[in-house]
Protein backbone atom coordinates (compact mmCIF):
# COMPACT_ATOMS: atom_id res chain seq x y z
CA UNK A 1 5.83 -25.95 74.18
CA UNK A 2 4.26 -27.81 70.86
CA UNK A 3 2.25 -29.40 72.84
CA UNK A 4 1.25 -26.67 75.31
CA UNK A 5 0.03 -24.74 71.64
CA UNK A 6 -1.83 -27.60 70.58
CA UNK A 7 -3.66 -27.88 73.62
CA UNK A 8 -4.45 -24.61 73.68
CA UNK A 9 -6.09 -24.66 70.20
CA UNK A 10 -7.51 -27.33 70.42
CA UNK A 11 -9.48 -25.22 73.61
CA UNK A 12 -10.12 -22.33 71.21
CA UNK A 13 -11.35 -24.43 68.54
CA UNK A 14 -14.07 -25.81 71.15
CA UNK A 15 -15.02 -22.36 72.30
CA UNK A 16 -15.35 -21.56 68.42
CA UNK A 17 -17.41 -24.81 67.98
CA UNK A 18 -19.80 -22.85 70.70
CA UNK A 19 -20.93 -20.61 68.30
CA UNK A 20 -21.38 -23.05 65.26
CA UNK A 21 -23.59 -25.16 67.88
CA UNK A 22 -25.87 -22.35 68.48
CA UNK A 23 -26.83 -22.76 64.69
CA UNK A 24 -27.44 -26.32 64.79
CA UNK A 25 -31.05 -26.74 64.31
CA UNK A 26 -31.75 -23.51 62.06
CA UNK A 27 -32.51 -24.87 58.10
CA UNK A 28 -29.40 -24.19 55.86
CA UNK A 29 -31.77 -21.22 54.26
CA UNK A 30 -31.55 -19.61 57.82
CA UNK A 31 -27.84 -19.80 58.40
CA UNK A 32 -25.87 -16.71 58.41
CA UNK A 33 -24.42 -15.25 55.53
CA UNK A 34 -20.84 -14.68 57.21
CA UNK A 35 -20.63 -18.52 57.49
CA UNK A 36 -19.22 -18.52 53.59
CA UNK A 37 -17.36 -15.42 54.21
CA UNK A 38 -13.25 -16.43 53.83
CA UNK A 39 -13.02 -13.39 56.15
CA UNK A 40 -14.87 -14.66 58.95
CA UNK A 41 -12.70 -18.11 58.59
CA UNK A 42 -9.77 -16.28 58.89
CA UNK A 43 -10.72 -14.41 62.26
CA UNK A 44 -12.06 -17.65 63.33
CA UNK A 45 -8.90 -19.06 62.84
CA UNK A 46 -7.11 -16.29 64.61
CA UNK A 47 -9.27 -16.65 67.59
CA UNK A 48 -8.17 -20.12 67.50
CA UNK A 49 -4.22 -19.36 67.23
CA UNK A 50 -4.89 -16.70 69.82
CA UNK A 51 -5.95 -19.62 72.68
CA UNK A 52 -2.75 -21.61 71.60
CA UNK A 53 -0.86 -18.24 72.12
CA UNK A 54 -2.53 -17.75 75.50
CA UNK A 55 -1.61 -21.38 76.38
CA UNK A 56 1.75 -21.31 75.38
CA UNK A 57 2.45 -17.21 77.20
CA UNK A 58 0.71 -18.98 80.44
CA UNK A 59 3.13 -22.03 80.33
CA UNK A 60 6.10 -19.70 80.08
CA UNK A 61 5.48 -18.61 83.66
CA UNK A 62 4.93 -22.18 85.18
CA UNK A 63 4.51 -25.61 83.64
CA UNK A 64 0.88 -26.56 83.33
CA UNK A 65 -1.00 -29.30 82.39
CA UNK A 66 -2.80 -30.67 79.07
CA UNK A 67 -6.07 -29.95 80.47
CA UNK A 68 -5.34 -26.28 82.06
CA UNK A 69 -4.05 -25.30 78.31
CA UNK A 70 -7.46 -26.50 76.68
CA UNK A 71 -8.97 -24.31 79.65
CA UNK A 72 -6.97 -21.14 78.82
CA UNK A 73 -7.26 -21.83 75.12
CA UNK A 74 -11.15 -22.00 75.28
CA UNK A 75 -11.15 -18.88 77.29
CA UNK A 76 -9.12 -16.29 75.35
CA UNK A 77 -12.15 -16.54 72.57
CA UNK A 78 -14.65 -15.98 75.06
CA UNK A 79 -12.79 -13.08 77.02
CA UNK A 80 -11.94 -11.52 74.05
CA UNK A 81 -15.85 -11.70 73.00
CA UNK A 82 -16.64 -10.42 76.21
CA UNK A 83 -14.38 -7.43 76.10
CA UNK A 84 -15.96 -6.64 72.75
CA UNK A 85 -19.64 -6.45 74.22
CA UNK A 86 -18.42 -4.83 77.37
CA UNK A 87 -16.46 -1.48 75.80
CA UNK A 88 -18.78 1.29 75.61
CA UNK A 89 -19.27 2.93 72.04
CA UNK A 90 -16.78 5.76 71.49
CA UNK A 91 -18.37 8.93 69.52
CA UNK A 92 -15.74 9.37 65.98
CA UNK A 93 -14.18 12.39 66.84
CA UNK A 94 -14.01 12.12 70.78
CA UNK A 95 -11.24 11.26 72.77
CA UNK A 96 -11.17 9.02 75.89
């Protein structure tokens, strides 16, 4: 199961990377402001957990391998970003 979490975070660690990538060739003046932010290394870190999680909740059902928990570790930070740009806005106030 150790192993099955480390695998897994290692996988959401390289989907976090993604992002960080993305900036690679902007001068440091250009970089965004959230990058110092200890709140934005905590959720980053979360995100991170949250593939391990994901790796370890998938093994529980059948035993998979090293490279299938880096998948499903990589993935739980993208779905989860996904979900986020997908929900519609809700109105304060309003009820679904």
């Amino acid at each position: 199961m150790l192993e099955t979490l480390a695998w897994g975070c290692f996988g959401g660690l390289l989907a976090e990377l993604l992002g960080l990538y993305d900036l690679r060739e902007r001068d440091e003046a250009e970089l965004p402001s959230f990058l110092k932010s200890a709140f934005y290394w905590s959720v980053t870190l979360l995100m991170i957990a949250a593939g391990g999680g994901l790796a370890v909740a998938y093994n529980a059902s059948q035993a998979i391998s090293a490279m299938v928990a880096v998948n499903i570790g990589a993935s739980a930070p993208l779905i989860l970003r996904q979900f986020k740009r997908s929900t519609p806005p809700v109105e304060p106030g309003t009820t679904g």
